[in-house]
C-alpha atoms as a PDB file:
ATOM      1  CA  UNK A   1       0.000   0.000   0.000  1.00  0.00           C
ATOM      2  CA  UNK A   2       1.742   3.638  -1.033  1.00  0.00           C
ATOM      3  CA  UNK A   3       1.956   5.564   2.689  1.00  0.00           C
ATOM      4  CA  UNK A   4      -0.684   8.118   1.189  1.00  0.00           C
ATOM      5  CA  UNK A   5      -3.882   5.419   0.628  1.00  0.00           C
ATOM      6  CA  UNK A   6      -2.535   4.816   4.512  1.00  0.00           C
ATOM      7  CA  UNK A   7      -5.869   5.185   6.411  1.00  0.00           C
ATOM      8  CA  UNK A   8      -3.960   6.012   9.291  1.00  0.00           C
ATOM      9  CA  UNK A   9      -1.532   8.377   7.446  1.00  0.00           C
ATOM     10  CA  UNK A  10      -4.174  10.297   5.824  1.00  0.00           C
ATOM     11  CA  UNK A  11      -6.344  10.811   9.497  1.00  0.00           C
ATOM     12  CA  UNK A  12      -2.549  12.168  10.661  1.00  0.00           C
ATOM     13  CA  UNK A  13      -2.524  14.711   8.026  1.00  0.00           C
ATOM     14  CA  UNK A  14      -6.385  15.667   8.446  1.00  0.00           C
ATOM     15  CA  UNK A  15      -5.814  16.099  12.098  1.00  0.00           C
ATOM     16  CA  UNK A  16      -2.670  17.913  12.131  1.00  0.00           C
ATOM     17  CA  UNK A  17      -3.899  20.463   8.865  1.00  0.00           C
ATOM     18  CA  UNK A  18      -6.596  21.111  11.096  1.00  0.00           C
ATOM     19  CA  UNK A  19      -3.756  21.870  13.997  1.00  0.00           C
ATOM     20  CA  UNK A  20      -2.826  24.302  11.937  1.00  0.00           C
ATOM     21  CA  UNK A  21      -5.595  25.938  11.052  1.00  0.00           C
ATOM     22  CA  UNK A  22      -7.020  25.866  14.226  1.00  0.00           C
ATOM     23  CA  UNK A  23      -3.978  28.048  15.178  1.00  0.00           C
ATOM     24  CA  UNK A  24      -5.011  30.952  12.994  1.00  0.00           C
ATOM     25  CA  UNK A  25      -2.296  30.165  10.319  1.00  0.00           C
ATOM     26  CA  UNK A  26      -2.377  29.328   6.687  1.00  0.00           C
ATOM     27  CA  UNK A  27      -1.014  25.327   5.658  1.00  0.00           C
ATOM     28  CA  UNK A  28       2.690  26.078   4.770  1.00  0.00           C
ATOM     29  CA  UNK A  29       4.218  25.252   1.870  1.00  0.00           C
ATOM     30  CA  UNK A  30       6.472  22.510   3.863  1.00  0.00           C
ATOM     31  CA  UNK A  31       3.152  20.645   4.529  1.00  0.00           C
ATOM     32  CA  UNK A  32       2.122  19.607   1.176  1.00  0.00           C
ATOM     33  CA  UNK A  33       6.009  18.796   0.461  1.00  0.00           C
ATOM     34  CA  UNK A  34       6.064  16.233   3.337  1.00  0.00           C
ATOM     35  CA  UNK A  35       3.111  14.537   1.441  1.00  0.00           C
ATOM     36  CA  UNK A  36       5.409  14.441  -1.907  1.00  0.00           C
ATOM     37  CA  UNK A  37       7.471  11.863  -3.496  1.00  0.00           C
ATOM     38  CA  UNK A  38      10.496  12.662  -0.850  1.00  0.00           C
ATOM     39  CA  UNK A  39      12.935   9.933  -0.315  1.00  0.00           C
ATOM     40  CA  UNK A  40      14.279   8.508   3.342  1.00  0.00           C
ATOM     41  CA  UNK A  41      17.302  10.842   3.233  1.00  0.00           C
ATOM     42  CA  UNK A  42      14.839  13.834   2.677  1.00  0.00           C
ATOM     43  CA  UNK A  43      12.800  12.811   5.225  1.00  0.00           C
ATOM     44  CA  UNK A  44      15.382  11.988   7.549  1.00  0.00           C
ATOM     45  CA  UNK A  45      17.034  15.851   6.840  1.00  0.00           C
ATOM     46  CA  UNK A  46      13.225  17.376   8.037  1.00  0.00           C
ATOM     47  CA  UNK A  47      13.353  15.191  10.724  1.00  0.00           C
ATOM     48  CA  UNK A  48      16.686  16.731  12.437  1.00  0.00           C
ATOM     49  CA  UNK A  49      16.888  19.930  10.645  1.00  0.00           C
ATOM     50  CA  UNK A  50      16.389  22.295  13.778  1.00  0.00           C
ATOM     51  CA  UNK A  51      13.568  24.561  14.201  1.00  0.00           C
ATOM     52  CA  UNK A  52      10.945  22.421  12.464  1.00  0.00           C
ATOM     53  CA  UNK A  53       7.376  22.222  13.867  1.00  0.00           C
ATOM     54  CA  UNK A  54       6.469  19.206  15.758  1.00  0.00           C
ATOM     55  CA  UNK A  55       3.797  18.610  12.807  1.00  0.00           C
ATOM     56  CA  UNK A  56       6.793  18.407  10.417  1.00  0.00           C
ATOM     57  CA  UNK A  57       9.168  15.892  12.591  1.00  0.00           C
ATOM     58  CA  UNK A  58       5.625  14.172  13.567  1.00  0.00           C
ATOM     59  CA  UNK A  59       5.056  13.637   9.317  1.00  0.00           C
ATOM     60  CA  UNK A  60       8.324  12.849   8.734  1.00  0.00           C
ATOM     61  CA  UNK A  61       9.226  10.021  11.425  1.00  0.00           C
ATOM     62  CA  UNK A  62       5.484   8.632  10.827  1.00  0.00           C
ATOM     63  CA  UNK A  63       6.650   8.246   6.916  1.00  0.00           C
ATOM     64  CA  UNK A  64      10.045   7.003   8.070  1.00  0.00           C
ATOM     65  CA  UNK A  65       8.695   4.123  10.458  1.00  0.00           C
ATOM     66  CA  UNK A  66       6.393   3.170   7.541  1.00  0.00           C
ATOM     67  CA  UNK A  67       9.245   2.927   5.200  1.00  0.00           C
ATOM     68  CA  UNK A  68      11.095   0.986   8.044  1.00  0.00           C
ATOM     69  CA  UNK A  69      14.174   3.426   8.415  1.00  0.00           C
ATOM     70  CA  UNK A  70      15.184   3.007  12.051  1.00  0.00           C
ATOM     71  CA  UNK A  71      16.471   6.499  12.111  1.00  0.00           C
ATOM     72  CA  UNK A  72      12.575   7.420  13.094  1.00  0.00           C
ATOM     73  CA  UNK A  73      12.830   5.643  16.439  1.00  0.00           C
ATOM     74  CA  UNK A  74      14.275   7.743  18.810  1.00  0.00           C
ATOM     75  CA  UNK A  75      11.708  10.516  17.583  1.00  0.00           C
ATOM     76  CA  UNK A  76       8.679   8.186  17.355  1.00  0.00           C
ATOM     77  CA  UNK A  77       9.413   6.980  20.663  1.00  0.00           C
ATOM     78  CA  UNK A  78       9.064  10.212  21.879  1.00  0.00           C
ATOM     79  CA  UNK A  79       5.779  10.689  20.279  1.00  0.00           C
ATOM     80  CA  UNK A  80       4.599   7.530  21.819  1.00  0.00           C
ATOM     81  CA  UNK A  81       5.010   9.637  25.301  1.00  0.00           C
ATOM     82  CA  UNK A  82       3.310  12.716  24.317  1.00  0.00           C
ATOM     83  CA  UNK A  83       0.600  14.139  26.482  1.00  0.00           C
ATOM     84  CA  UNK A  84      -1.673  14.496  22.885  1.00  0.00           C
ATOM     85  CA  UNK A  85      -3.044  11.151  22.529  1.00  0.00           C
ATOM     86  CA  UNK A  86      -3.391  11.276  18.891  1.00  0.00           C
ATOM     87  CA  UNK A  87       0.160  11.597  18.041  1.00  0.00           C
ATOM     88  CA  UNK A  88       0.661   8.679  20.737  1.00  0.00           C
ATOM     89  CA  UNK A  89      -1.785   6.602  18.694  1.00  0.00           C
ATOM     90  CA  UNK A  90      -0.185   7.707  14.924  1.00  0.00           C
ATOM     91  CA  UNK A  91       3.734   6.630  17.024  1.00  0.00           C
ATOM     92  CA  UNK A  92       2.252   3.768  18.019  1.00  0.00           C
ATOM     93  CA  UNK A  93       1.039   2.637  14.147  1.00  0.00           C
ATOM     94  CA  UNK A  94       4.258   3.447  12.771  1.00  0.00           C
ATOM     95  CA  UNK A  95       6.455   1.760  15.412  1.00  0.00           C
ATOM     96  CA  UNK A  96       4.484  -1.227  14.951  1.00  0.00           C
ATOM     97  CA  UNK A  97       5.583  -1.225  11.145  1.00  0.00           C
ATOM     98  CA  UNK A  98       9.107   0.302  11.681  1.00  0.00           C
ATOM     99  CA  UNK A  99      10.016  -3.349  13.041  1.00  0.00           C
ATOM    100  CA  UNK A 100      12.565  -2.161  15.459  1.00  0.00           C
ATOM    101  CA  UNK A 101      14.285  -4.663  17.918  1.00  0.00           C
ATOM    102  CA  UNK A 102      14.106  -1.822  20.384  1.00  0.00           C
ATOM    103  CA  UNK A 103      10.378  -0.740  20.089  1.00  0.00           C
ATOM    104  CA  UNK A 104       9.403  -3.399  22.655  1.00  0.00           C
ATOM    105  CA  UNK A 105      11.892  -2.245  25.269  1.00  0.00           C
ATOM    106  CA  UNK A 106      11.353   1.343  25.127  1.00  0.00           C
ATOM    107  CA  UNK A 107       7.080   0.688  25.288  1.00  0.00           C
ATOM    108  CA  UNK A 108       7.853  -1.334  28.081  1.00  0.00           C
ATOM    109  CA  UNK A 109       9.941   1.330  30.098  1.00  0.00           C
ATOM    110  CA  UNK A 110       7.360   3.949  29.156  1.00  0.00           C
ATOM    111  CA  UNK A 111       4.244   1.799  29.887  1.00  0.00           C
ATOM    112  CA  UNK A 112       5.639   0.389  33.750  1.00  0.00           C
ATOM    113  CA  UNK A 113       7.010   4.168  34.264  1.00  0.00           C
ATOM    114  CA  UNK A 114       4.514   5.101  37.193  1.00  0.00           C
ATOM    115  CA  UNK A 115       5.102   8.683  36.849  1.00  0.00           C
ATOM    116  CA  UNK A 116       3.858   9.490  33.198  1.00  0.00           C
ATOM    117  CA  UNK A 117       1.062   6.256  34.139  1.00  0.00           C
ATOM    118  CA  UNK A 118      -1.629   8.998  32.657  1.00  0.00           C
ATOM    119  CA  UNK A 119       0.431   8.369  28.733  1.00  0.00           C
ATOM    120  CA  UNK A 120       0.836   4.930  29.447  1.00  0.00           C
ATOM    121  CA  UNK A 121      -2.722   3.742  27.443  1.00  0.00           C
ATOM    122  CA  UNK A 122      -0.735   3.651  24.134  1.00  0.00           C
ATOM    123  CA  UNK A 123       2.261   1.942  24.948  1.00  0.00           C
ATOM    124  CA  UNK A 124       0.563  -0.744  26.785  1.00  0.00           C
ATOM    125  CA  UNK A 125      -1.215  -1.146  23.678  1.00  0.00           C
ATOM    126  CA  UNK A 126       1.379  -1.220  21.369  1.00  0.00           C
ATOM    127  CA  UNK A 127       3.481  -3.992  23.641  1.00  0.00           C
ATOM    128  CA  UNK A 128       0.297  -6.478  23.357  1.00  0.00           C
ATOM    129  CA  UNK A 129       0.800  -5.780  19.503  1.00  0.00           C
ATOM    130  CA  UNK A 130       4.372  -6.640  19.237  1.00  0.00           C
ATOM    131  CA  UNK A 131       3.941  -9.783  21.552  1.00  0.00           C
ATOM    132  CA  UNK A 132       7.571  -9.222  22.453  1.00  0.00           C
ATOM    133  CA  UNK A 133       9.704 -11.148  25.429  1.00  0.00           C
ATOM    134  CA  UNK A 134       9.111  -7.780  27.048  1.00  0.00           C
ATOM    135  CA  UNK A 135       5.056  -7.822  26.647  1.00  0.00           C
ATOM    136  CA  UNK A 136       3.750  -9.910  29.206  1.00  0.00           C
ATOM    137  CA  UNK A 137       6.146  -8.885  32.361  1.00  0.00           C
ATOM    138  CA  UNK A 138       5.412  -5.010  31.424  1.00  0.00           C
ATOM    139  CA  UNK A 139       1.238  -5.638  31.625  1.00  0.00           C
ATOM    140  CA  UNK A 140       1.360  -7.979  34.673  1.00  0.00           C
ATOM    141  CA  UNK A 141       3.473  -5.226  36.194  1.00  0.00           C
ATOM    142  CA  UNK A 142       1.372  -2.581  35.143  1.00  0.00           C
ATOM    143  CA  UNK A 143      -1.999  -4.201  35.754  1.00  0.00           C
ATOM    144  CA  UNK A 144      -0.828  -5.352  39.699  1.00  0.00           C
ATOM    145  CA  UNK A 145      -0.636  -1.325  40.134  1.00  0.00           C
ATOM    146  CA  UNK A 146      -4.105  -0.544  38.640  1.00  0.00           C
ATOM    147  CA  UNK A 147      -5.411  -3.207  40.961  1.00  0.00           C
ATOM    148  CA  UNK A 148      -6.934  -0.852  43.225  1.00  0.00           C
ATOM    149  CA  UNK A 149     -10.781  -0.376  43.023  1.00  0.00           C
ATOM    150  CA  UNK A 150     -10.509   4.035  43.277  1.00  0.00           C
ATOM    151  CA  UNK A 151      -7.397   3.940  40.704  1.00  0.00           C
ATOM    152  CA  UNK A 152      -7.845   6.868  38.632  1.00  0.00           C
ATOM    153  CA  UNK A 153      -5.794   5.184  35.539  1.00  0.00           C
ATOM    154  CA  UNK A 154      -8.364   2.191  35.400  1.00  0.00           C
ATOM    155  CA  UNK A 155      -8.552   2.299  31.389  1.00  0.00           C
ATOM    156  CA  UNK A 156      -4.407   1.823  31.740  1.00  0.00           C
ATOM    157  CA  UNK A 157      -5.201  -1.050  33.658  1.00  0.00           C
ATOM    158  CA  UNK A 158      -7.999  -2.506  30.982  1.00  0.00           C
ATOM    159  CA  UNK A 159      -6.104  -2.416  28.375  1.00  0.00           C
ATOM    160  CA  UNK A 160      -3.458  -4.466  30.177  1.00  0.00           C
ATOM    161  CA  UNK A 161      -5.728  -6.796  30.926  1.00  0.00           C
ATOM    162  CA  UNK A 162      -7.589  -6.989  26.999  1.00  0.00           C
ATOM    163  CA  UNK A 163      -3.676  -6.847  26.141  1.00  0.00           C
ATOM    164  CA  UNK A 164      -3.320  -9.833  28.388  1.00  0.00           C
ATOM    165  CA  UNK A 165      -6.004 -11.657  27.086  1.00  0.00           C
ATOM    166  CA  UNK A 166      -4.091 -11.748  23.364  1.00  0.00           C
ATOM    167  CA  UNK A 167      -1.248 -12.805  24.656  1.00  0.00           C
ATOM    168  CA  UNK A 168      -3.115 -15.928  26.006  1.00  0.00           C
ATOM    169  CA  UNK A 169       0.023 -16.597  27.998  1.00  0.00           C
ATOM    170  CA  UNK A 170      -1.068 -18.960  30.999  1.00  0.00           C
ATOM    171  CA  UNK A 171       1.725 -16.956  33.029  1.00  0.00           C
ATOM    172  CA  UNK A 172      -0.789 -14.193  33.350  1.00  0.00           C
ATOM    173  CA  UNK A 173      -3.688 -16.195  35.135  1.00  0.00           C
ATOM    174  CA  UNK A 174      -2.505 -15.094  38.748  1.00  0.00           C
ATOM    175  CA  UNK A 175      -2.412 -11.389  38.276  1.00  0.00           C
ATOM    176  CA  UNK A 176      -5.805 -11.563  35.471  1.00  0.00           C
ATOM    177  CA  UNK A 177      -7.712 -13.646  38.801  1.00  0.00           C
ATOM    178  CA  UNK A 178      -6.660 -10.276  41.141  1.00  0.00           C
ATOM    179  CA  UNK A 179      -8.824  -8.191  38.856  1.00  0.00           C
ATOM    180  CA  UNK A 180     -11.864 -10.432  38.666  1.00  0.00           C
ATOM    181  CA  UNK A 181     -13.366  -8.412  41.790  1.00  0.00           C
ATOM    182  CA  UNK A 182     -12.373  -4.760  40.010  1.00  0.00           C
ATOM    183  CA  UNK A 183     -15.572  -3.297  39.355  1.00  0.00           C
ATOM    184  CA  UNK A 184     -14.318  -1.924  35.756  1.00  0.00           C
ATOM    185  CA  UNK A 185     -12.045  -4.843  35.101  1.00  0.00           C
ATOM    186  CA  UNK A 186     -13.833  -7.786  36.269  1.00  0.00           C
ATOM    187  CA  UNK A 187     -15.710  -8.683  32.993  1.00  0.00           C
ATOM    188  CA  UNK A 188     -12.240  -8.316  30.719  1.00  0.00           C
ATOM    189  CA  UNK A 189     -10.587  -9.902  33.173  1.00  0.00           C
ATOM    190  CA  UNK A 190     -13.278 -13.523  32.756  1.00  0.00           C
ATOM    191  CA  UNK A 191     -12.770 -12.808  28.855  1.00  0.00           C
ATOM    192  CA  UNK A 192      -9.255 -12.754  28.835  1.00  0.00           C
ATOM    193  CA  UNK A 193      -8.682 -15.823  31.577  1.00  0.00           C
ATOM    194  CA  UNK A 194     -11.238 -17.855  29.171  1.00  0.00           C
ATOM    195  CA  UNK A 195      -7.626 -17.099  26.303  1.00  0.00           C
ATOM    196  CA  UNK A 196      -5.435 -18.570  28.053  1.00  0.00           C
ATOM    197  CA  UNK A 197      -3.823 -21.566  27.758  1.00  0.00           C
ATOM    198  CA  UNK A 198      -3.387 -24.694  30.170  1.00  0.00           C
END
């Protein structure tokens, strides 16, 4: 599939022209170039080239990972963390294609990092996507912590255990029987203990 028939390119671009515009400012000309014919060394260029909007290094690493240039990690990494949700959720897509050996490692050190646990949603998703080594400690680590009935960060703690659930790993029946009381993870928690295996 070319990048722009991408469903999940083109909602990037529609939601960061209307960024811009939203801002009171017209769609540069850099815009439309980043949805050109530009090559991996062009895109890598916008991507370091200082003083570039965070639209621009968002387009450019988001084309990158889809291209599978590592040299979009590091900043789609960083987009993975980002207090926007959206651009967590367009990081997320393109590390999943990127097929780095360190995407797994990094989601897991963002997802079990308790401090930023209100940006954790996306990585946790993205680790039950990669079904990584590092996938199933991460969620049982984070899900013990969203055990608590008052947790605020309760749809963290869902998705670890829906996460949970596709990895079908049998390792994650203790932890997945913890949250059968939780109130808002009880039901998941039957589904997903239902996947696993003996």
């Amino acid at each position: 599939m070319n990048f722009a028939e991408d469903p999940e390119f083109c909602s990037m671009i529609d939601r960061l022209r209307e960024e811009i515009e939203n801002a009171g400012e017209a769609v540069p000309a850099l815009f439309e170039e980043l949805l050109g014919p530009l090559g991996t060394e062009e895109l890598h260029h916008l991507l370091t080239v200082p003083g570039q909007p965070l639209w621009a290094r968002e387009i450019a690493a988001f084309r990158l990972g889809l291209a599978g240039d590592p040299r979009a990690f590091e900043a789609l990494v960083l987009l993975l963390n980002h207090r926007d949700p959206e651009r967590c959720v367009s990081a997320a897509y393109a590390l999943a294609r990127l097929g780095d050996p360190r995407t797994a490692r990094a989601a897991a050190a963002l997802a079990t990092n308790e401090l930023r646990v209100a940006y954790a949603l996306l990585p946790v998703r993205l680790l039950a996507r990669l079904r990584a080594p590092e996938s199933l400690p991460a969620l049982v680590t984070v899900l013990q912590r969203r055990l608590a009935a008052d947790d605020p960060h309760w749809r963290v703690g869902l998705a670890c255990v829906e996460g949970l659930g596709e990895l079908a790993d049998p390792r994650a029946r203790g932890v997945l029987e913890a949250a059968l009381p939780h109130p808002r993870l009880g039901g998941a928690a039957r589904e997903a203990l239902g996947r696993l295996g003996g």
